[in-house]
N, C-alpha and C. Protein backbone atom coordinates (compact mmCIF):
# COMPACT_ATOMS: atom_id res chain seq x y z
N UNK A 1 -83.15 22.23 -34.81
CA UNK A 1 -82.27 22.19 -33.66
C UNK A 1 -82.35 20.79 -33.05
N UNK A 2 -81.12 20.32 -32.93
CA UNK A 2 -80.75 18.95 -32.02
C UNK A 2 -81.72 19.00 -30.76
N UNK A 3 -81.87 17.91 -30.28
CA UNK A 3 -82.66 17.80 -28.88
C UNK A 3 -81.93 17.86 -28.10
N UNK A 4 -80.37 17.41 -28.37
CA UNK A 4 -79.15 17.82 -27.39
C UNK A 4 -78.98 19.58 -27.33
N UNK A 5 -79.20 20.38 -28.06
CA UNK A 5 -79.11 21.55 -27.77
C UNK A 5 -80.12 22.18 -27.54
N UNK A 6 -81.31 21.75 -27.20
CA UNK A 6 -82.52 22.20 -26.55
C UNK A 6 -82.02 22.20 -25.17
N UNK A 7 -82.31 20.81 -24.95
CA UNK A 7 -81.61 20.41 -23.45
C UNK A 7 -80.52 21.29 -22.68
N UNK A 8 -79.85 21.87 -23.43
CA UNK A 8 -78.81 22.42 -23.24
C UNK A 8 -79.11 23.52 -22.59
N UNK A 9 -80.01 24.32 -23.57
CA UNK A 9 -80.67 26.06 -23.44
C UNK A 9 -81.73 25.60 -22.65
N UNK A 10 -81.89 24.97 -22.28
CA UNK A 10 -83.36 25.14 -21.31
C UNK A 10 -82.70 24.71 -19.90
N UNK A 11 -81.26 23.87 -19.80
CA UNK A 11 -80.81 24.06 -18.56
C UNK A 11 -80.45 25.01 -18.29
N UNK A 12 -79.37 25.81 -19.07
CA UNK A 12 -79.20 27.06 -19.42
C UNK A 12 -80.25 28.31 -18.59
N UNK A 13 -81.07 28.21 -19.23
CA UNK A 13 -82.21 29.39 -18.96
C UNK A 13 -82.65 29.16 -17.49
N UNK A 14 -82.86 27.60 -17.34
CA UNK A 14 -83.39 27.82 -15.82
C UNK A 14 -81.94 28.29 -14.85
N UNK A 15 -81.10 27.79 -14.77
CA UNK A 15 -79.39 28.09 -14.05
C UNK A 15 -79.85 29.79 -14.27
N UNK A 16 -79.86 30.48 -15.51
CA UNK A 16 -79.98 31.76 -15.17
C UNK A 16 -81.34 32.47 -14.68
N UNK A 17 -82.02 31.95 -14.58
CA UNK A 17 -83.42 32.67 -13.70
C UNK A 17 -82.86 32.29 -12.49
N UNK A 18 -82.05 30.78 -11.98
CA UNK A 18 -82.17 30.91 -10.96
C UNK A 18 -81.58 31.69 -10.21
N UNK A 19 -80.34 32.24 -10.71
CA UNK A 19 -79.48 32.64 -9.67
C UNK A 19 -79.89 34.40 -10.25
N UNK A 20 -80.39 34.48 -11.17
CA UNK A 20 -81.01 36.08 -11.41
C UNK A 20 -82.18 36.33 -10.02
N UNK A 21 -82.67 35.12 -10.19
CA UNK A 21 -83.77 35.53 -8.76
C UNK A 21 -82.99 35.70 -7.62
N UNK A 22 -82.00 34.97 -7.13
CA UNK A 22 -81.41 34.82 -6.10
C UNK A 22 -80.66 36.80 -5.73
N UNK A 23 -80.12 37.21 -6.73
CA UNK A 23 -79.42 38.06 -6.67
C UNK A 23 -80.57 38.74 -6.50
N UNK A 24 -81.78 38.71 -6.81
CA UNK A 24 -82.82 40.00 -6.76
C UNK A 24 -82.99 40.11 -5.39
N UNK A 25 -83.01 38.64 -4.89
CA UNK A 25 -83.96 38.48 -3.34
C UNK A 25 -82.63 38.95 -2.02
N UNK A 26 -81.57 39.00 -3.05
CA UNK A 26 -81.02 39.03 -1.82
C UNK A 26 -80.55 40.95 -1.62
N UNK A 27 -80.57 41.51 -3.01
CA UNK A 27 -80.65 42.97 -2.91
C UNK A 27 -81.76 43.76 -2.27
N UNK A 28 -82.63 42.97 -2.97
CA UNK A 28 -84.31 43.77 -1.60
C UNK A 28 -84.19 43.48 -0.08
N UNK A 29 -83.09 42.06 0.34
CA UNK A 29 -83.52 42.14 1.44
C UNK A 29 -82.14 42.94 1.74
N UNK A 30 -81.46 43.31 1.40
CA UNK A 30 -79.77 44.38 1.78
C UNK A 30 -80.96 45.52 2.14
N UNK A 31 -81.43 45.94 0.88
CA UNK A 31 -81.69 47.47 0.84
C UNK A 31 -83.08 47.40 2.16
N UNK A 32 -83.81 46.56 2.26
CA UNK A 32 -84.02 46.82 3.50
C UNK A 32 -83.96 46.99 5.07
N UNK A 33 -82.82 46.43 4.50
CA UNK A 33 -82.02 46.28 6.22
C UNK A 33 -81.37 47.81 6.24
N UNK A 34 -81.36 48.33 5.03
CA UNK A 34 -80.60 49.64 5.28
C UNK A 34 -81.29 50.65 5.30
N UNK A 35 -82.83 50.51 4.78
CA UNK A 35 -83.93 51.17 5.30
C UNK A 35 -84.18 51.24 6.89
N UNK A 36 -84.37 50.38 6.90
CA UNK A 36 -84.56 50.38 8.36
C UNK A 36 -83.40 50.53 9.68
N UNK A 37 -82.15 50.75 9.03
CA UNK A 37 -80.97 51.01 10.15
C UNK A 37 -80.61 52.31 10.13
N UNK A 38 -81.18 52.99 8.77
CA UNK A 38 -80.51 54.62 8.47
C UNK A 38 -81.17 55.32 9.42
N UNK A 39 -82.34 55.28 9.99
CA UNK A 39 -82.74 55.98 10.79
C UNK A 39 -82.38 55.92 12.21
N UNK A 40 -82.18 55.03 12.79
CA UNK A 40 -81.58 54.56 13.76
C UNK A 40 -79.89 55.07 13.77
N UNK A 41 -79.27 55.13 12.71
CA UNK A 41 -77.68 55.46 12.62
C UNK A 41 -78.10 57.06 12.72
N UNK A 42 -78.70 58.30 12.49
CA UNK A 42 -78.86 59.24 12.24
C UNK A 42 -79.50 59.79 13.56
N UNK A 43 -80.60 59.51 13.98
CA UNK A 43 -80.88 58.83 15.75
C UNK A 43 -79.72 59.26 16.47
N UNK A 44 -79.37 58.43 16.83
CA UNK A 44 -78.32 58.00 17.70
C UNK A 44 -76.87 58.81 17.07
N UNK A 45 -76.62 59.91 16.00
CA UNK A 45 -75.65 60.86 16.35
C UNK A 45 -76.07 61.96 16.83
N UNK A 46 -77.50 62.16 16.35
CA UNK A 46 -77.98 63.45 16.83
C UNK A 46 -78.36 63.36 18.39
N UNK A 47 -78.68 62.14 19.16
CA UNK A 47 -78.63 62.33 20.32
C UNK A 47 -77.33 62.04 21.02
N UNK A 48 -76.27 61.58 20.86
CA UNK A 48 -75.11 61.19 21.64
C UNK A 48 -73.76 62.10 20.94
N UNK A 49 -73.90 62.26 19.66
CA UNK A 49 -73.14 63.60 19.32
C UNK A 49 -73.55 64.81 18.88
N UNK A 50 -74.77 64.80 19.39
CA UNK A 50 -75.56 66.53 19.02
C UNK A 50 -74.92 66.78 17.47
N UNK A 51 -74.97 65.69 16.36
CA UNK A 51 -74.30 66.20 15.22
C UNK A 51 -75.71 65.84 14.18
N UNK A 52 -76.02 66.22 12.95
CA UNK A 52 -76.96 65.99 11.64
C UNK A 52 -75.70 65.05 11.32
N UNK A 53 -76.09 64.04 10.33
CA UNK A 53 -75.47 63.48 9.60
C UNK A 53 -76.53 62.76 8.69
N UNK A 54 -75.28 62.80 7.01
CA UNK A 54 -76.19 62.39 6.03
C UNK A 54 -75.01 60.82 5.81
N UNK A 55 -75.88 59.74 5.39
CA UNK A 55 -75.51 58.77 5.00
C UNK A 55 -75.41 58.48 3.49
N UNK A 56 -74.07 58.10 3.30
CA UNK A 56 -73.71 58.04 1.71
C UNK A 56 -73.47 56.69 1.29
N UNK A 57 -73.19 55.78 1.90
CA UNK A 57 -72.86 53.96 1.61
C UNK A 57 -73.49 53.35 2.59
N UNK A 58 -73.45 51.62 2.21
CA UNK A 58 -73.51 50.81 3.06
C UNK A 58 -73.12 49.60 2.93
N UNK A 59 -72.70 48.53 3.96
CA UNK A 59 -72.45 47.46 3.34
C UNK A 59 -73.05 46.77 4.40
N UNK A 60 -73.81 45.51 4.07
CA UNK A 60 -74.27 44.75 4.73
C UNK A 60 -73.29 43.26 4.81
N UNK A 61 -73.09 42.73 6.29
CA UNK A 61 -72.63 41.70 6.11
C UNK A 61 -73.60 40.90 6.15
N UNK A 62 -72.75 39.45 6.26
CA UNK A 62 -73.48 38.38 5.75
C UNK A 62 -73.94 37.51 7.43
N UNK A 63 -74.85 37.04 7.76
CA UNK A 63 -75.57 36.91 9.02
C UNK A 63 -74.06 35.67 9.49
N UNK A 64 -73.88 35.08 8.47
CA UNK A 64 -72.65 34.26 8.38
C UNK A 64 -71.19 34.31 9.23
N UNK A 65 -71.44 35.70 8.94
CA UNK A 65 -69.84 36.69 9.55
C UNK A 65 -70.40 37.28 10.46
N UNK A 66 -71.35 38.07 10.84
CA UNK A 66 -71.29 38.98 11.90
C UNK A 66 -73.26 39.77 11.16
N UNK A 67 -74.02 39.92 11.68
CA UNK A 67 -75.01 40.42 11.38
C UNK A 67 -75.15 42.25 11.63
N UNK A 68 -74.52 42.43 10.92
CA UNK A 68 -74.46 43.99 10.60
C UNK A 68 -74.55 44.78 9.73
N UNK A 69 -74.85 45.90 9.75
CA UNK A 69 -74.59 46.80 8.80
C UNK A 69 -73.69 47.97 8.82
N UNK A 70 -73.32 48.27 7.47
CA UNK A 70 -72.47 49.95 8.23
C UNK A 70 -72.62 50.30 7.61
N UNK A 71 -72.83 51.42 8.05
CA UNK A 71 -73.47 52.50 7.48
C UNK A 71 -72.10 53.69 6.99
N UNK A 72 -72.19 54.68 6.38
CA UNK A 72 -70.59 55.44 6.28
C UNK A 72 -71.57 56.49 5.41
N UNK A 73 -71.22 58.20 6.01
CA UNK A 73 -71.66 59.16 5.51
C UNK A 73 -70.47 60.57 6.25
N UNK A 74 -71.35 61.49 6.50
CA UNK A 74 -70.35 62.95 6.52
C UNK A 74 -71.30 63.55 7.51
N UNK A 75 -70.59 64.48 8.28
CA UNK A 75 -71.34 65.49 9.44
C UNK A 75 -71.97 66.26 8.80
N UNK A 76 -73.01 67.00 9.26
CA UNK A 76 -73.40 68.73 8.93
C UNK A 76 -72.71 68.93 7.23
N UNK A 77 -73.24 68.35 6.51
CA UNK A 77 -72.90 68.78 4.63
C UNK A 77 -71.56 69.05 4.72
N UNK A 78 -70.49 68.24 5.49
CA UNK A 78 -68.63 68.71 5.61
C UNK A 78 -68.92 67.80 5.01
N UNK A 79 -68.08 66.91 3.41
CA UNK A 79 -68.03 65.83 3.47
C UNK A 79 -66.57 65.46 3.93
N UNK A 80 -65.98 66.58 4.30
CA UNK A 80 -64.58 65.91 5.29
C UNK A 80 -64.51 65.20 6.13
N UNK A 81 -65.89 65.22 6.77
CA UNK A 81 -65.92 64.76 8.28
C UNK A 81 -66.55 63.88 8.14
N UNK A 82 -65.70 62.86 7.63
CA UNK A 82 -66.35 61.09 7.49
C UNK A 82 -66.75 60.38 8.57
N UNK A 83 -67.94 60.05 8.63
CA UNK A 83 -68.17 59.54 10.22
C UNK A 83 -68.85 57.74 9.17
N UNK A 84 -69.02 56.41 10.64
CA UNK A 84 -69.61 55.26 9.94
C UNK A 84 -70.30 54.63 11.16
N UNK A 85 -71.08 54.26 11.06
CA UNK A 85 -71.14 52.93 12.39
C UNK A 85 -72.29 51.96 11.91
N UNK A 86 -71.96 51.10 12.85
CA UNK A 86 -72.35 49.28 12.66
C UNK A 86 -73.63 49.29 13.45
N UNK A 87 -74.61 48.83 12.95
CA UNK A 87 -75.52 48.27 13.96
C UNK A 87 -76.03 47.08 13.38
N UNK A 88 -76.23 46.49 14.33
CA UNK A 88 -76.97 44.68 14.13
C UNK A 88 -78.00 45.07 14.11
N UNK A 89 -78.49 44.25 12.85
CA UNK A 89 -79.60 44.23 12.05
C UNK A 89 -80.39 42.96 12.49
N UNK A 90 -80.37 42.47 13.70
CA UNK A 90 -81.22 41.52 14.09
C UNK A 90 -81.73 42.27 15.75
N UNK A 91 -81.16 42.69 16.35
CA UNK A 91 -81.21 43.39 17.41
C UNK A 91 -81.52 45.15 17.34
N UNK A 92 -80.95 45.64 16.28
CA UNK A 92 -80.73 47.21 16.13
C UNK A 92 -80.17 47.78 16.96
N UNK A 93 -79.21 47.44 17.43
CA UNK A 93 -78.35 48.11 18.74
C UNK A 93 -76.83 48.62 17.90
N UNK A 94 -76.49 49.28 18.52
CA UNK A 94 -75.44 50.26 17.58
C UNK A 94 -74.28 49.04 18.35
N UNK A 95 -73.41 49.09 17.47
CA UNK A 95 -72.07 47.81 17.65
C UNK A 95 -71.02 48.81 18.12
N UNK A 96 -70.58 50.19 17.16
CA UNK A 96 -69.22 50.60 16.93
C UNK A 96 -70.04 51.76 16.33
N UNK A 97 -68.91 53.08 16.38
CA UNK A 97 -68.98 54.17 15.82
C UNK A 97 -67.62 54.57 15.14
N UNK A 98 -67.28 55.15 14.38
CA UNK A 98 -66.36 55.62 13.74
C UNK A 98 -66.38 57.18 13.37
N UNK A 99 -65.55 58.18 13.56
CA UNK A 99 -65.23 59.54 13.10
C UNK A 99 -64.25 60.35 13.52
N UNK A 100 -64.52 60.99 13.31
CA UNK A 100 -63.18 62.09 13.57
C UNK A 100 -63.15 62.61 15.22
N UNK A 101 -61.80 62.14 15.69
CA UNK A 101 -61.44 62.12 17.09
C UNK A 101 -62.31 63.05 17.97
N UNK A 102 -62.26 64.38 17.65
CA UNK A 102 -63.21 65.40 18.36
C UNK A 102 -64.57 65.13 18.13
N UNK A 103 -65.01 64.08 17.58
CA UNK A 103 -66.62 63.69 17.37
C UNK A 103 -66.59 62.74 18.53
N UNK A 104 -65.98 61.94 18.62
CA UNK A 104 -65.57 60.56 18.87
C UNK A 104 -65.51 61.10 21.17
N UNK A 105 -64.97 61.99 20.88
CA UNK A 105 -64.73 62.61 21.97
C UNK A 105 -65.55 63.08 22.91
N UNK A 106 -66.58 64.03 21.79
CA UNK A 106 -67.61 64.79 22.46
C UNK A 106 -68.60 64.13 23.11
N UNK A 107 -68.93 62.72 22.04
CA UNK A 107 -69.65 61.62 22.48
C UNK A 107 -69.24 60.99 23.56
N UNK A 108 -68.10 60.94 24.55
CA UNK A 108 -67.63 59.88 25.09
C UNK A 108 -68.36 61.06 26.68
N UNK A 109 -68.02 62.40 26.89
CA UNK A 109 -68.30 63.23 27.55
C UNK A 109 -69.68 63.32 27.89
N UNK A 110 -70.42 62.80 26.50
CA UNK A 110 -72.25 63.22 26.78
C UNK A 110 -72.33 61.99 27.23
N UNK A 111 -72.55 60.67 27.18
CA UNK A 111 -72.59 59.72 27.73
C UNK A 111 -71.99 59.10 29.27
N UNK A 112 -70.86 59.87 29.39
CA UNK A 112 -70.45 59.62 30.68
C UNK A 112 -71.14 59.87 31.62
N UNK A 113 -71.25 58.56 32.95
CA UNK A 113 -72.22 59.29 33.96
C UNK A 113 -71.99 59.98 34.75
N UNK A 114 -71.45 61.43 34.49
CA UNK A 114 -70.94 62.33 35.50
C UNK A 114 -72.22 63.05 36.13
């Protein structure tokens, strides 16, 4: 083998470790941000909408855009009743909620300071 095509595969190989590492480091740190927000998203329906909810996705943004996560799952084993919400993953404070109007509702009633 040429020394020009050594050169080649060994830039090669390092370009792909590097960005193979990169993609690793940056999935452990997703999946922990979503460790640590699922409980907090599940939290906070069961106390402000007296509802169980199971979480089925997530997407993490990028600290770049907006430092959040969202979370997106279903009420009480309905998976009709798509519910999602955002919380910042530097703070842990809930951003936004998302679900179905009469969820959305009940919550607005328990929270009010009547």
């Amino acid at each position: 083998m040429s020394r020009k095509w050594r050169i080649i595969l060994i830039v090669f190989a390092a370009f792909t470790l590097l960005v193979g590492g990169c993609a690793i480091t940056y999935h452990v740190k997703n999946s922990n941000i979503v460790k640590k927000t699922t409980p907090i998203g599940v939290e906070y329906f069961k106390k402000v909408y007296d509802v169980t909810v199971e979480f089925t996705d997530s997407q993490v943004m990028g600290e770049y855009v907006r430092p959040d996560v969202v979370l997106y799952g279903y009420i009480n084993n309905d998976v009709n009743e798509r519910i999602s919400i955002a919380i910042n993953y530097n703070t842990y404070e809930v951003q936004y909620v998302g679900g179905p109007e009469w969820l959305l509702e009940k919550g607005e009633k328990n929270t009010s300071p009547n």
